[in-house]
PDB file of N, CA and C in Angstrom:
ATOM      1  N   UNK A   1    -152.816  14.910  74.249  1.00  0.00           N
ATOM      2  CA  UNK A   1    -152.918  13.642  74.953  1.00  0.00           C
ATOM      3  C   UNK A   1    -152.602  12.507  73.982  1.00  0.00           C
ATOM      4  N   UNK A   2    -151.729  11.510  74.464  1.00  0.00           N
ATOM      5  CA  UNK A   2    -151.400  10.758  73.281  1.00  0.00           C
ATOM      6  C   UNK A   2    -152.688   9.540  73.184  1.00  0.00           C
ATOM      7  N   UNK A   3    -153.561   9.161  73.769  1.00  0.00           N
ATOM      8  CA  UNK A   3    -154.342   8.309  73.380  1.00  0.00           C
ATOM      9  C   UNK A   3    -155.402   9.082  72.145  1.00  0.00           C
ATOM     10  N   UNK A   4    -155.409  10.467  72.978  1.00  0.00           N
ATOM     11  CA  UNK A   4    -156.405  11.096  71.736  1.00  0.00           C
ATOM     12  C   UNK A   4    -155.626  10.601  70.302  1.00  0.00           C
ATOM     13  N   UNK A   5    -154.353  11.261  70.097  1.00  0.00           N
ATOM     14  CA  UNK A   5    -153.618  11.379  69.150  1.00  0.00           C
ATOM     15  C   UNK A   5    -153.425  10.006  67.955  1.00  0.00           C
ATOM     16  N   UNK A   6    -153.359   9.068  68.987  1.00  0.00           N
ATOM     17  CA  UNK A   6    -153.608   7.370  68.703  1.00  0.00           C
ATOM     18  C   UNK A   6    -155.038   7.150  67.951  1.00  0.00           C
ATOM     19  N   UNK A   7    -156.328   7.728  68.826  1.00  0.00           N
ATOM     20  CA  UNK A   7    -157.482   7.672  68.219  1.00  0.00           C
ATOM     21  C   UNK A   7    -157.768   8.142  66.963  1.00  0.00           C
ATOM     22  N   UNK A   8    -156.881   9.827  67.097  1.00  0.00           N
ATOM     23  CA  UNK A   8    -157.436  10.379  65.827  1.00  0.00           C
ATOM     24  C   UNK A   8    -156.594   9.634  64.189  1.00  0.00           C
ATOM     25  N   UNK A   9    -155.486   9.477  64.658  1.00  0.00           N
ATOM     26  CA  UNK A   9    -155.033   8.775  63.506  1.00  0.00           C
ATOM     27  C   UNK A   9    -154.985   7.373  63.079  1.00  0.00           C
ATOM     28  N   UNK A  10    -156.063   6.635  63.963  1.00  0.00           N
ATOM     29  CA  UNK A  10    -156.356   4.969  64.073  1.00  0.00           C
ATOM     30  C   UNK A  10    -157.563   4.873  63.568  1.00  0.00           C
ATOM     31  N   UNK A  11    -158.829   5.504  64.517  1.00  0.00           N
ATOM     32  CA  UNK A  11    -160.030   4.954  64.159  1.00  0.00           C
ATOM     33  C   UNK A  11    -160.323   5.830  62.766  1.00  0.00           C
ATOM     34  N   UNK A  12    -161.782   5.502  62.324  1.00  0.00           N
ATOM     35  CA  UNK A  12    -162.789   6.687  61.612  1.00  0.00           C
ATOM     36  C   UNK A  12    -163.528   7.122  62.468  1.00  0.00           C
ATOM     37  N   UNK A  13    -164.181   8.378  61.867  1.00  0.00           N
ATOM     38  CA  UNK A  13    -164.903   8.719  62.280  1.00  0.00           C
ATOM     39  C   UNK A  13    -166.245   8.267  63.123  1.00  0.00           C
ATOM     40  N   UNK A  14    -166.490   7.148  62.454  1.00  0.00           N
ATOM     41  CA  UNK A  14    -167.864   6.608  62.932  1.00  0.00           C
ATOM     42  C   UNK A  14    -167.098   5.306  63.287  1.00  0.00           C
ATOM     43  N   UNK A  15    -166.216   5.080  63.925  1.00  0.00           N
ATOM     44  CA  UNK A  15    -165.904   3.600  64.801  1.00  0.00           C
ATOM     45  C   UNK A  15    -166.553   3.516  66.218  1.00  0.00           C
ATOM     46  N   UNK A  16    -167.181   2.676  66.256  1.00  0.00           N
ATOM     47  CA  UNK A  16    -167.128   2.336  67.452  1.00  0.00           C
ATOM     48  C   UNK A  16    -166.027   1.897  68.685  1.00  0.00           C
ATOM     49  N   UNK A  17    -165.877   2.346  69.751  1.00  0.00           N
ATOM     50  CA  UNK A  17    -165.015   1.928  70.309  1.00  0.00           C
ATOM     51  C   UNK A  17    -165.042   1.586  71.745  1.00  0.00           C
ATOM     52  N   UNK A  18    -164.742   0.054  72.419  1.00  0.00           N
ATOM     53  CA  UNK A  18    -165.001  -0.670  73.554  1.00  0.00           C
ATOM     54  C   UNK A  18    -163.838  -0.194  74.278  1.00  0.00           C
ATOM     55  N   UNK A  19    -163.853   0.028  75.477  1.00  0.00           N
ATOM     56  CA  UNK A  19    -162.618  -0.056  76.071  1.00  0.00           C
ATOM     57  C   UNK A  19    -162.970  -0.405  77.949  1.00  0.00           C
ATOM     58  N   UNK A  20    -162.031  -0.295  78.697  1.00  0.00           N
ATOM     59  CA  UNK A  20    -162.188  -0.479  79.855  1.00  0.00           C
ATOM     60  C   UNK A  20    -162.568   1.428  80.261  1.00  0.00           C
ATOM     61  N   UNK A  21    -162.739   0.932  81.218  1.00  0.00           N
ATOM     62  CA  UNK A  21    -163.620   2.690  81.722  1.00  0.00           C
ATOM     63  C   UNK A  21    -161.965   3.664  82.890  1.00  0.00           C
ATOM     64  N   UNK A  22    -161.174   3.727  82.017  1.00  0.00           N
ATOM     65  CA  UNK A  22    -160.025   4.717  82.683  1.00  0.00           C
ATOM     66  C   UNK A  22    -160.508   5.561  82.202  1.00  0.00           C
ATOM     67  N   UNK A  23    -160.180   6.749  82.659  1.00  0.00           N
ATOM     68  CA  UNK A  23    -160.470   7.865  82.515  1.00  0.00           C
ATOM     69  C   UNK A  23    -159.400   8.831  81.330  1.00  0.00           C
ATOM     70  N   UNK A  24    -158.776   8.177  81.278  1.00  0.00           N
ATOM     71  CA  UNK A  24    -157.760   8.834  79.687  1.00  0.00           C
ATOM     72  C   UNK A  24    -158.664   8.220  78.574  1.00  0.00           C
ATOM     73  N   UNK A  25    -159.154   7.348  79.019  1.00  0.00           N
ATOM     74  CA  UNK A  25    -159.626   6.559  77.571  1.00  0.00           C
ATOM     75  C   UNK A  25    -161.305   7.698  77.726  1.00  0.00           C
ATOM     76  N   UNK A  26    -162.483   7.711  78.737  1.00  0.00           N
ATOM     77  CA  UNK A  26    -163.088   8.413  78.527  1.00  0.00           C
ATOM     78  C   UNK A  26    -163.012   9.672  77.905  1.00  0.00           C
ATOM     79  N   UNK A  27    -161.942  10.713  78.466  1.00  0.00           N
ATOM     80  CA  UNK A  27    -161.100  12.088  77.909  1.00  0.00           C
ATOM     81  C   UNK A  27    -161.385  11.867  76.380  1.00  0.00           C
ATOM     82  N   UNK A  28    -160.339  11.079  76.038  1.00  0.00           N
ATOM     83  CA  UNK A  28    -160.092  11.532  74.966  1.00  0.00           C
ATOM     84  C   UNK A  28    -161.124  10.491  73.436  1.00  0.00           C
ATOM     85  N   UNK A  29    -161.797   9.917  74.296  1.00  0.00           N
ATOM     86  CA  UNK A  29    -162.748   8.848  73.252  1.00  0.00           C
ATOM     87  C   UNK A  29    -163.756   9.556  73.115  1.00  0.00           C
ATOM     88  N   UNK A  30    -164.216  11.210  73.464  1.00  0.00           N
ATOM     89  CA  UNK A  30    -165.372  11.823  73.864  1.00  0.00           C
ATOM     90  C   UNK A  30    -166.377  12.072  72.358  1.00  0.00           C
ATOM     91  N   UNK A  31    -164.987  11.954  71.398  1.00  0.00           N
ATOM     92  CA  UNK A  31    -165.772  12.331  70.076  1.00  0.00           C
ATOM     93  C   UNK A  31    -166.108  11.311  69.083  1.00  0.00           C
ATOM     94  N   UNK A  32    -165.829   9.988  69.758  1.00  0.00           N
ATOM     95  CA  UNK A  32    -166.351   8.672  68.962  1.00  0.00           C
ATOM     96  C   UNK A  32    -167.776   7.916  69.573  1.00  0.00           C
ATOM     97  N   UNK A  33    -168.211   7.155  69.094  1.00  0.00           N
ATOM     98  CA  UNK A  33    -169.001   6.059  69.669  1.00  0.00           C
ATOM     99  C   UNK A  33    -168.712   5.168  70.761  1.00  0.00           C
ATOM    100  N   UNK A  34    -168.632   5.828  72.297  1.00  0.00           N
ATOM    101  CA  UNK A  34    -167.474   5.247  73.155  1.00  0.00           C
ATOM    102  C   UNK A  34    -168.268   4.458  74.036  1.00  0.00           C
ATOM    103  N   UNK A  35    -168.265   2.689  74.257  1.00  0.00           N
ATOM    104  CA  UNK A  35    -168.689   2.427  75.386  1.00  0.00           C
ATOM    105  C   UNK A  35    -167.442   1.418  76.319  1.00  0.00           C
ATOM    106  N   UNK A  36    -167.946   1.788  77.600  1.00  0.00           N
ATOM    107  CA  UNK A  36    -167.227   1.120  78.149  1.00  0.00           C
ATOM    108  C   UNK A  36    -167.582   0.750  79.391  1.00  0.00           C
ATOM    109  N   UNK A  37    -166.649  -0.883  80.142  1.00  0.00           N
ATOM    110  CA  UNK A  37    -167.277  -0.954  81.084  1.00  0.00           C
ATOM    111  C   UNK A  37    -166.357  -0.957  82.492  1.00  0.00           C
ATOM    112  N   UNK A  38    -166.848  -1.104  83.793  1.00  0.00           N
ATOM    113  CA  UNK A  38    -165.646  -1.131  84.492  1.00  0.00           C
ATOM    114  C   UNK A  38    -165.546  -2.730  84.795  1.00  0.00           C
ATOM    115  N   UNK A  39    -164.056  -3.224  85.300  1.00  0.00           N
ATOM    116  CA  UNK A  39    -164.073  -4.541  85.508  1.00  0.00           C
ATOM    117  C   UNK A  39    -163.266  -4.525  87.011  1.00  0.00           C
ATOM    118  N   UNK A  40    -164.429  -5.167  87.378  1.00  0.00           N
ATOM    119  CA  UNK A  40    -163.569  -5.632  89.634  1.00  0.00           C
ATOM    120  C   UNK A  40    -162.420  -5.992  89.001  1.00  0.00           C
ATOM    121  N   UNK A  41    -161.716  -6.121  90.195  1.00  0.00           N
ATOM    122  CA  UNK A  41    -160.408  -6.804  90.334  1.00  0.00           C
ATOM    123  C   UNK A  41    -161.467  -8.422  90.490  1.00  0.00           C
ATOM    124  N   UNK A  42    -160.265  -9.510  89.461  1.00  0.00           N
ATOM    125  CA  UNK A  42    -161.348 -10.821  89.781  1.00  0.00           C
ATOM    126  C   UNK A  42    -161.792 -10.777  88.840  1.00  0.00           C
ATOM    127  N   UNK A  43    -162.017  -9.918  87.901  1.00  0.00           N
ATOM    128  CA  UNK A  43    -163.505 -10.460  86.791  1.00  0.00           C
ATOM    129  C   UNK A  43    -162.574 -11.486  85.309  1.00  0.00           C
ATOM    130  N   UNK A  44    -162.433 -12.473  85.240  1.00  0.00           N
ATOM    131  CA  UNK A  44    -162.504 -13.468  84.698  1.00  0.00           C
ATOM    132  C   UNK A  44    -161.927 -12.778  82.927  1.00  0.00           C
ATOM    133  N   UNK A  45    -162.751 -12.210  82.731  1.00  0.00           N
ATOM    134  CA  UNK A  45    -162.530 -11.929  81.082  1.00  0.00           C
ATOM    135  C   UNK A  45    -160.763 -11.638  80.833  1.00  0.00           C
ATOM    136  N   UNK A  46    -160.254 -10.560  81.277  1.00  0.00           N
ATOM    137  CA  UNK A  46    -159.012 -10.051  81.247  1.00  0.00           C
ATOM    138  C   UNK A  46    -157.884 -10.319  82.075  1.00  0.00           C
ATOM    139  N   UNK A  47    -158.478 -10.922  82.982  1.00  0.00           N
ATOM    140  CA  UNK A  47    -157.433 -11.512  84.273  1.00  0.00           C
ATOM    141  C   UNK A  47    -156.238 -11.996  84.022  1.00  0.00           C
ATOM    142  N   UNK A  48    -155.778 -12.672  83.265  1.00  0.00           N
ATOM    143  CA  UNK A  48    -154.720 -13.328  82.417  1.00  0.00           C
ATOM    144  C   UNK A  48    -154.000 -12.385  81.397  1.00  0.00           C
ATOM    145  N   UNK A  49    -154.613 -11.355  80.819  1.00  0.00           N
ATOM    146  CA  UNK A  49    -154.211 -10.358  80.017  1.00  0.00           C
ATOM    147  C   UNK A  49    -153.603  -9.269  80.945  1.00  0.00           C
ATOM    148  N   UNK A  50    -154.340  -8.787  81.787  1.00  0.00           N
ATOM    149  CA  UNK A  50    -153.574  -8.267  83.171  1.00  0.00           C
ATOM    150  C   UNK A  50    -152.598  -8.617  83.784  1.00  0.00           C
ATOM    151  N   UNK A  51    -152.415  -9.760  84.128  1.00  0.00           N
ATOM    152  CA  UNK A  51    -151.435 -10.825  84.806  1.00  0.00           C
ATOM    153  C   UNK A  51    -150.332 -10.265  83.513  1.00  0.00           C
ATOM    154  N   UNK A  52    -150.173 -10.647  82.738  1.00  0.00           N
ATOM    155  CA  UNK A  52    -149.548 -10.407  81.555  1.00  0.00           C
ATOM    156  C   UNK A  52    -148.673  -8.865  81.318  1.00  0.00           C
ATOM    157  N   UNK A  53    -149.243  -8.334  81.426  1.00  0.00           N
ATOM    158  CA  UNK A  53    -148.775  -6.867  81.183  1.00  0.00           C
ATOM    159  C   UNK A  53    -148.550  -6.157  82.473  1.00  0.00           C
ATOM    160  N   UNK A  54    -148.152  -6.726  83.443  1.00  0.00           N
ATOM    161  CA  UNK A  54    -148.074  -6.453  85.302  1.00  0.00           C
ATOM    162  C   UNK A  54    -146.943  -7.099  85.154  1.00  0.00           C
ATOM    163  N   UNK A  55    -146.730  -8.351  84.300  1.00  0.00           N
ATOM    164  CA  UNK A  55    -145.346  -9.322  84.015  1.00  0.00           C
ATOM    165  C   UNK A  55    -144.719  -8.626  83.476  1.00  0.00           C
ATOM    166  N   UNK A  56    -144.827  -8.112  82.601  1.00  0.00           N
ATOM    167  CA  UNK A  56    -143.870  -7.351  81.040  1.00  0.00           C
ATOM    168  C   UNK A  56    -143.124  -6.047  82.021  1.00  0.00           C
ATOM    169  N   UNK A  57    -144.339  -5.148  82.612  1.00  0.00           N
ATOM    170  CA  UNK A  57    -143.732  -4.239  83.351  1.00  0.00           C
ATOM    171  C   UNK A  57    -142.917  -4.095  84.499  1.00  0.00           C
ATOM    172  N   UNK A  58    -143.189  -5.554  85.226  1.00  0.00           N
ATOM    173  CA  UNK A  58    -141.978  -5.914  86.642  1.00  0.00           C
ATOM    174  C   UNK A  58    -140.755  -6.597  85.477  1.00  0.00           C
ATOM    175  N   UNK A  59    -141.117  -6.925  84.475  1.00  0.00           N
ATOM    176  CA  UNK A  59    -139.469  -7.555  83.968  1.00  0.00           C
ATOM    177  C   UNK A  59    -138.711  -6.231  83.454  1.00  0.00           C
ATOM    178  N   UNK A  60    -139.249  -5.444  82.674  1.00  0.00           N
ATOM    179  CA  UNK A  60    -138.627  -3.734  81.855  1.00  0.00           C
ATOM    180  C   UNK A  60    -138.212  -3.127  83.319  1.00  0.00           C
ATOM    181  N   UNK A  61    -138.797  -3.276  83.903  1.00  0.00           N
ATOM    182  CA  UNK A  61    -138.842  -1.937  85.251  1.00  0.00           C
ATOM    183  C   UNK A  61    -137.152  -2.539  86.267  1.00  0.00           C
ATOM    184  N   UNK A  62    -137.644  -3.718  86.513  1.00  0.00           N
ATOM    185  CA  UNK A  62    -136.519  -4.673  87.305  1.00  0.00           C
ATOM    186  C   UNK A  62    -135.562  -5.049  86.320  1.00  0.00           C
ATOM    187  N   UNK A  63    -135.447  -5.463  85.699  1.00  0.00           N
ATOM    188  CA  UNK A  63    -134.160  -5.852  84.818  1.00  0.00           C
ATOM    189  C   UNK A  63    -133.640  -4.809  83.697  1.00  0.00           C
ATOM    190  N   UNK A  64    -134.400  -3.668  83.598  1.00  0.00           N
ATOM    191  CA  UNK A  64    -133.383  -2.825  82.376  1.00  0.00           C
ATOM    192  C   UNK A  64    -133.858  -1.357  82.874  1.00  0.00           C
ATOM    193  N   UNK A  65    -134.481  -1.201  84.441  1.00  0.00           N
ATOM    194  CA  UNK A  65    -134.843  -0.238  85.100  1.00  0.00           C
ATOM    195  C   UNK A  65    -135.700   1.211  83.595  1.00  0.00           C
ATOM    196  N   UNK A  66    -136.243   0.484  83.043  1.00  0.00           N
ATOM    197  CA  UNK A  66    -136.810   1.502  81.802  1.00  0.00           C
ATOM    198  C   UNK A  66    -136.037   1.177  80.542  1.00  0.00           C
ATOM    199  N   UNK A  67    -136.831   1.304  79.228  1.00  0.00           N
ATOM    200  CA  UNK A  67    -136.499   0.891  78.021  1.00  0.00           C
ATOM    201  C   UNK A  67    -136.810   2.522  77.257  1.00  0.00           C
ATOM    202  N   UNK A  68    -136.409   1.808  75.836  1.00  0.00           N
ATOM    203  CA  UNK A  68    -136.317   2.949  75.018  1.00  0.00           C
ATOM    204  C   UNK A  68    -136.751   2.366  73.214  1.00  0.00           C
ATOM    205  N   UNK A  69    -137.063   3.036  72.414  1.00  0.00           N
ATOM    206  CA  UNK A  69    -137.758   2.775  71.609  1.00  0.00           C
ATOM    207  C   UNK A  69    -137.058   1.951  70.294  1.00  0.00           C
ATOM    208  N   UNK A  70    -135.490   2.269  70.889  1.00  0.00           N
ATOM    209  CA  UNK A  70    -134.368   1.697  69.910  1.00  0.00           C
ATOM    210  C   UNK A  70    -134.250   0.101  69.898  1.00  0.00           C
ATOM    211  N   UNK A  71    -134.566  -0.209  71.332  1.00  0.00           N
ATOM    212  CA  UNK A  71    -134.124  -1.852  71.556  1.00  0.00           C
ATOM    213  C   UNK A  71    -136.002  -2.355  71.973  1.00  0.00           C
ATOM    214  N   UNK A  72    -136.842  -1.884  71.992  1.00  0.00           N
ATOM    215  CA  UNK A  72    -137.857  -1.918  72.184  1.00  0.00           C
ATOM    216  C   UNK A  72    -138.494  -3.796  72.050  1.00  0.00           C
ATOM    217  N   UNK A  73    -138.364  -3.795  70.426  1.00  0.00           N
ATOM    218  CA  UNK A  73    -138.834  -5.588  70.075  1.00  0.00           C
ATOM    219  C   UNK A  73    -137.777  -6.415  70.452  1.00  0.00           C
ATOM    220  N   UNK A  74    -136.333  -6.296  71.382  1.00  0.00           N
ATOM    221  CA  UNK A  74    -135.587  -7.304  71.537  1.00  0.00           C
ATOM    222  C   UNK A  74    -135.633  -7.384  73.280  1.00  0.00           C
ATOM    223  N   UNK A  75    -135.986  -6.570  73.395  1.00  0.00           N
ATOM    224  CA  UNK A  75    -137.020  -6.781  75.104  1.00  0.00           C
ATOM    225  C   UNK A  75    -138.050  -7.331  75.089  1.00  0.00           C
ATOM    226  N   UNK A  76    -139.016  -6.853  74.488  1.00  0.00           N
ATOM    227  CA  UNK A  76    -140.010  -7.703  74.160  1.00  0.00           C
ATOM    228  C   UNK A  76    -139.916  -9.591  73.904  1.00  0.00           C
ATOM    229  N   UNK A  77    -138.934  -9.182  72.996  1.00  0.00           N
ATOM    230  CA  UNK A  77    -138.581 -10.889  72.184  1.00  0.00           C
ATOM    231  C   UNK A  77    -137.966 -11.801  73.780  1.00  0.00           C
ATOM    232  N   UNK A  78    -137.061 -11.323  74.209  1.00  0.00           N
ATOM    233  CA  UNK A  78    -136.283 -11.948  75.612  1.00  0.00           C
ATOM    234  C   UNK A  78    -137.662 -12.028  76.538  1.00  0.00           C
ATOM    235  N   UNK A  79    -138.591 -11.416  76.803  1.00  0.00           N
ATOM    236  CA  UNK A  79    -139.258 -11.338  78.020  1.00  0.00           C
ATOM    237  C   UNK A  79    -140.316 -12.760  77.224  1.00  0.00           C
ATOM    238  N   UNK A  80    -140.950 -12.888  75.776  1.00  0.00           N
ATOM    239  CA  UNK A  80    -141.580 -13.834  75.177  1.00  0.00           C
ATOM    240  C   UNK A  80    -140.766 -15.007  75.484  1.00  0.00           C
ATOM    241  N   UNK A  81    -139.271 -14.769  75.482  1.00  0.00           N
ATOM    242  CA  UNK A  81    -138.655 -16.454  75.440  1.00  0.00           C
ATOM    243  C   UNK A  81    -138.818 -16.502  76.971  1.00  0.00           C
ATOM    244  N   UNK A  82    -138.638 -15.742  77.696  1.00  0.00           N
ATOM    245  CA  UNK A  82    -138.749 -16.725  79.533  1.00  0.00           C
ATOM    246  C   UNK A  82    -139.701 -17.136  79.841  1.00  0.00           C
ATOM    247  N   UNK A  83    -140.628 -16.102  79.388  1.00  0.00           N
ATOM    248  CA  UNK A  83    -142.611 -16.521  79.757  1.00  0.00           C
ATOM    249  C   UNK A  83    -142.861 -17.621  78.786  1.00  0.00           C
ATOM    250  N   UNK A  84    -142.252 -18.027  77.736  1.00  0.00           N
ATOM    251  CA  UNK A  84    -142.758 -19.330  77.368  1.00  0.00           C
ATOM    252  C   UNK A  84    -141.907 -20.605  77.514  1.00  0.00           C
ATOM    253  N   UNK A  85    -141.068 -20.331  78.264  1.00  0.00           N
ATOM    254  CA  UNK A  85    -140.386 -21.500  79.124  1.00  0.00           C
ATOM    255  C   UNK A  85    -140.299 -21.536  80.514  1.00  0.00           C
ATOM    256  N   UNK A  86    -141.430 -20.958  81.015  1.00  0.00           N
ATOM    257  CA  UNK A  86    -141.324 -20.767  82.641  1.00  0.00           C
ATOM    258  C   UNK A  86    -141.504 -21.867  83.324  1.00  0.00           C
ATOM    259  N   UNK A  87    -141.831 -23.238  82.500  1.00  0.00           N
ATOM    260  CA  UNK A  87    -142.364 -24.247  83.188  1.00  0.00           C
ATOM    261  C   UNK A  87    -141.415 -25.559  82.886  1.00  0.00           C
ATOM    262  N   UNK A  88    -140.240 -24.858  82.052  1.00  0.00           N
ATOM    263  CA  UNK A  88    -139.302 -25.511  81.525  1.00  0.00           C
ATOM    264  C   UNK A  88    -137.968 -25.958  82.077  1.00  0.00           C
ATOM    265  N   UNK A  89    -138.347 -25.873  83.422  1.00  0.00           N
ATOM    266  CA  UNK A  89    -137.042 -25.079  84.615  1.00  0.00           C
ATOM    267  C   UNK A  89    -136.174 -26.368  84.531  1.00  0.00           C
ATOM    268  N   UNK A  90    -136.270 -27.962  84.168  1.00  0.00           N
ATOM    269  CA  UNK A  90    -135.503 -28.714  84.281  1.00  0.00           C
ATOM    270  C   UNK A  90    -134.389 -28.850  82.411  1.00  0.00           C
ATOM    271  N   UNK A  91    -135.101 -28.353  81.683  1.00  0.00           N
ATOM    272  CA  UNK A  91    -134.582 -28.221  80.071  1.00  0.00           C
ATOM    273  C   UNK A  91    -133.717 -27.214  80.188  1.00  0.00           C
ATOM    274  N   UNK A  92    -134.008 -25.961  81.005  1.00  0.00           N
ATOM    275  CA  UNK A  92    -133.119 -24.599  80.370  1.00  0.00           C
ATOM    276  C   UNK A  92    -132.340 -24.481  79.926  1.00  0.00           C
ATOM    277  N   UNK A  93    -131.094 -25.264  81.209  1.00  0.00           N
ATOM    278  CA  UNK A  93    -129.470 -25.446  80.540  1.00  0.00           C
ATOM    279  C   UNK A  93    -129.147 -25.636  79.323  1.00  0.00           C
ATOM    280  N   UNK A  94    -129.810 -26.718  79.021  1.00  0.00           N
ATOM    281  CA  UNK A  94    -129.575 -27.634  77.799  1.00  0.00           C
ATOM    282  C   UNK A  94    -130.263 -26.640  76.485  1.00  0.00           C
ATOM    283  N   UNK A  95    -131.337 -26.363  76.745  1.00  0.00           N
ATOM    284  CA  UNK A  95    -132.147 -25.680  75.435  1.00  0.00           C
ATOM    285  C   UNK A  95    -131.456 -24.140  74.993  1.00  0.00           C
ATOM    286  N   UNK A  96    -130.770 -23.491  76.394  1.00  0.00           N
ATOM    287  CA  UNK A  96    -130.229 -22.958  76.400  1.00  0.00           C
ATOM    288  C   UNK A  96    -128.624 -22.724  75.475  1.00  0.00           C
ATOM    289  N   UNK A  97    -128.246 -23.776  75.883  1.00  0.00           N
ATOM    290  CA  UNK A  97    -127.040 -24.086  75.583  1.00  0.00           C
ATOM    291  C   UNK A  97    -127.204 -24.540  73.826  1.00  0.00           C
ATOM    292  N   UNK A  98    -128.193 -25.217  73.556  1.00  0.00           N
ATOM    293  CA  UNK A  98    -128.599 -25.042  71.790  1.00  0.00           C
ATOM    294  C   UNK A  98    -129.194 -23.978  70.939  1.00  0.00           C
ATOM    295  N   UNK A  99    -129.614 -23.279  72.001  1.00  0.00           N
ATOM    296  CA  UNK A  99    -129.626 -22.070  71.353  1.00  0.00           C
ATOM    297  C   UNK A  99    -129.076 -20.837  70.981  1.00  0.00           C
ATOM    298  N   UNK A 100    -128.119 -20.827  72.026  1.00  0.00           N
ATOM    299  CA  UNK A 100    -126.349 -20.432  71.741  1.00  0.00           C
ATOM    300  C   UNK A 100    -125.440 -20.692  70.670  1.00  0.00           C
ATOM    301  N   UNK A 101    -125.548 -22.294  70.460  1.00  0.00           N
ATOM    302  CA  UNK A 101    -125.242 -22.794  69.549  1.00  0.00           C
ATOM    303  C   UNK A 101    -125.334 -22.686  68.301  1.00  0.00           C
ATOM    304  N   UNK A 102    -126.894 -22.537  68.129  1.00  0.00           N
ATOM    305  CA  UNK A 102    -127.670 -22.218  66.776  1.00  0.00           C
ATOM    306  C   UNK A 102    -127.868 -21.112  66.430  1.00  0.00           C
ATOM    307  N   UNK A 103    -127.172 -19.577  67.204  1.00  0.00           N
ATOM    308  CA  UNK A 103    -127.157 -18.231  66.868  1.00  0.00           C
ATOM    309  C   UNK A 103    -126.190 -17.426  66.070  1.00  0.00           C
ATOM    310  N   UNK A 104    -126.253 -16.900  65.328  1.00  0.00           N
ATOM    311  CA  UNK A 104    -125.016 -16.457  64.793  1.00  0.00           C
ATOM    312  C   UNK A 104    -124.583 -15.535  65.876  1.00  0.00           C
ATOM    313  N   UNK A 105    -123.195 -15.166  65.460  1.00  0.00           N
ATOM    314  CA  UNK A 105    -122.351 -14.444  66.206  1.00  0.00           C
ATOM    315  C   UNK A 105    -122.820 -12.513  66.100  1.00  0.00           C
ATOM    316  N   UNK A 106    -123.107 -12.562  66.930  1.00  0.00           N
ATOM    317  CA  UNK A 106    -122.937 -10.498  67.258  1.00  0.00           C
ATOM    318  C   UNK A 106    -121.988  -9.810  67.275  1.00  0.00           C
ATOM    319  N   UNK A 107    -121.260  -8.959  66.392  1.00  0.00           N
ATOM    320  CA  UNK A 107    -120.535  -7.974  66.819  1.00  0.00           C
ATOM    321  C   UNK A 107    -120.728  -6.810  67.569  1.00  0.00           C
ATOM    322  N   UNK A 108    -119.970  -5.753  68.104  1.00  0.00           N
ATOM    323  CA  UNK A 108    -120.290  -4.881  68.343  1.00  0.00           C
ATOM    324  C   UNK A 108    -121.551  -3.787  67.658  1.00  0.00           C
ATOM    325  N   UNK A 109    -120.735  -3.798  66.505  1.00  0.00           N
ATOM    326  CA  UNK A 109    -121.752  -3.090  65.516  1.00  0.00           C
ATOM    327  C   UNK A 109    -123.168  -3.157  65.545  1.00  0.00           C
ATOM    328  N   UNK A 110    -123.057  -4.337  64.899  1.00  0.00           N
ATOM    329  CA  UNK A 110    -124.259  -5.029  65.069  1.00  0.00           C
ATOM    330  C   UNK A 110    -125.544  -4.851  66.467  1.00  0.00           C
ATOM    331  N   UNK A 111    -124.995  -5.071  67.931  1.00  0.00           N
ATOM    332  CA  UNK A 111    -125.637  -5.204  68.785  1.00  0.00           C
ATOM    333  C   UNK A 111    -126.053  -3.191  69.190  1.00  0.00           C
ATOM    334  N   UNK A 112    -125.140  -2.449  68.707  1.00  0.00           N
ATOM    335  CA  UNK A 112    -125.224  -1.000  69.105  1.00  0.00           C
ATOM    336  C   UNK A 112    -125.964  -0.416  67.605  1.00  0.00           C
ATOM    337  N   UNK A 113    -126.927  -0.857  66.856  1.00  0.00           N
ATOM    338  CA  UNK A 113    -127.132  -0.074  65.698  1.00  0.00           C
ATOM    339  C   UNK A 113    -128.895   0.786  66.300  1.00  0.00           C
TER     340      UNK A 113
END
């Protein structure tokens, strides 16, 4: 199981560890200090962190129908620049258009390594 696998080569032995109450995370947290709690839909703490990663996965899923581990941080990086100009909708062109400007050039090479 890869969360086990994550655990065993992340935590120590004696870590404590918080998590939300899925059931992969119970599985495989069985041999640490595991608490956890469940959270409604609504509960305030994570709501925004949720929202967030429901975003990341309708943009990978809809626009590059699944990713891969090669181009991984330049998906990431593109999905950071729209979500932090989402409110920017009258600048784009323009900020856009300077940031084109201010990029160096890509070759082939380059963009396929």
């Amino acid at each position: 199981d890869e969360v086990k696998r994550f655990a065993e080569c992340s935590f120590e032995p004696s870590s404590k560890v918080n998590t939300d109450a899925l059931q992969s995370f119970q599985t495989a947290l069985k041999d640490f200090e595991h608490h956890f709690e469940v959270f409604e839909k609504g509960d305030g703490d994570l709501r925004w962190v949720h929202t967030l990663i429901s975003n990341v996965k309708s943009f990978v899923l809809g626009t590059y129908h699944g990713l891969g581990k090669k181009h991984l941080q330049a998906y990431f990086d593109e999905f950071a620049f729209r979500f932090n100009r989402r409110f920017w909708q009258d600048q784009l062109f323009s900020r856009l258009a300077y940031a084109v400007m201010d990029s160096h050039i890509l070759g082939y090479v380059d963009l396929t390594r």
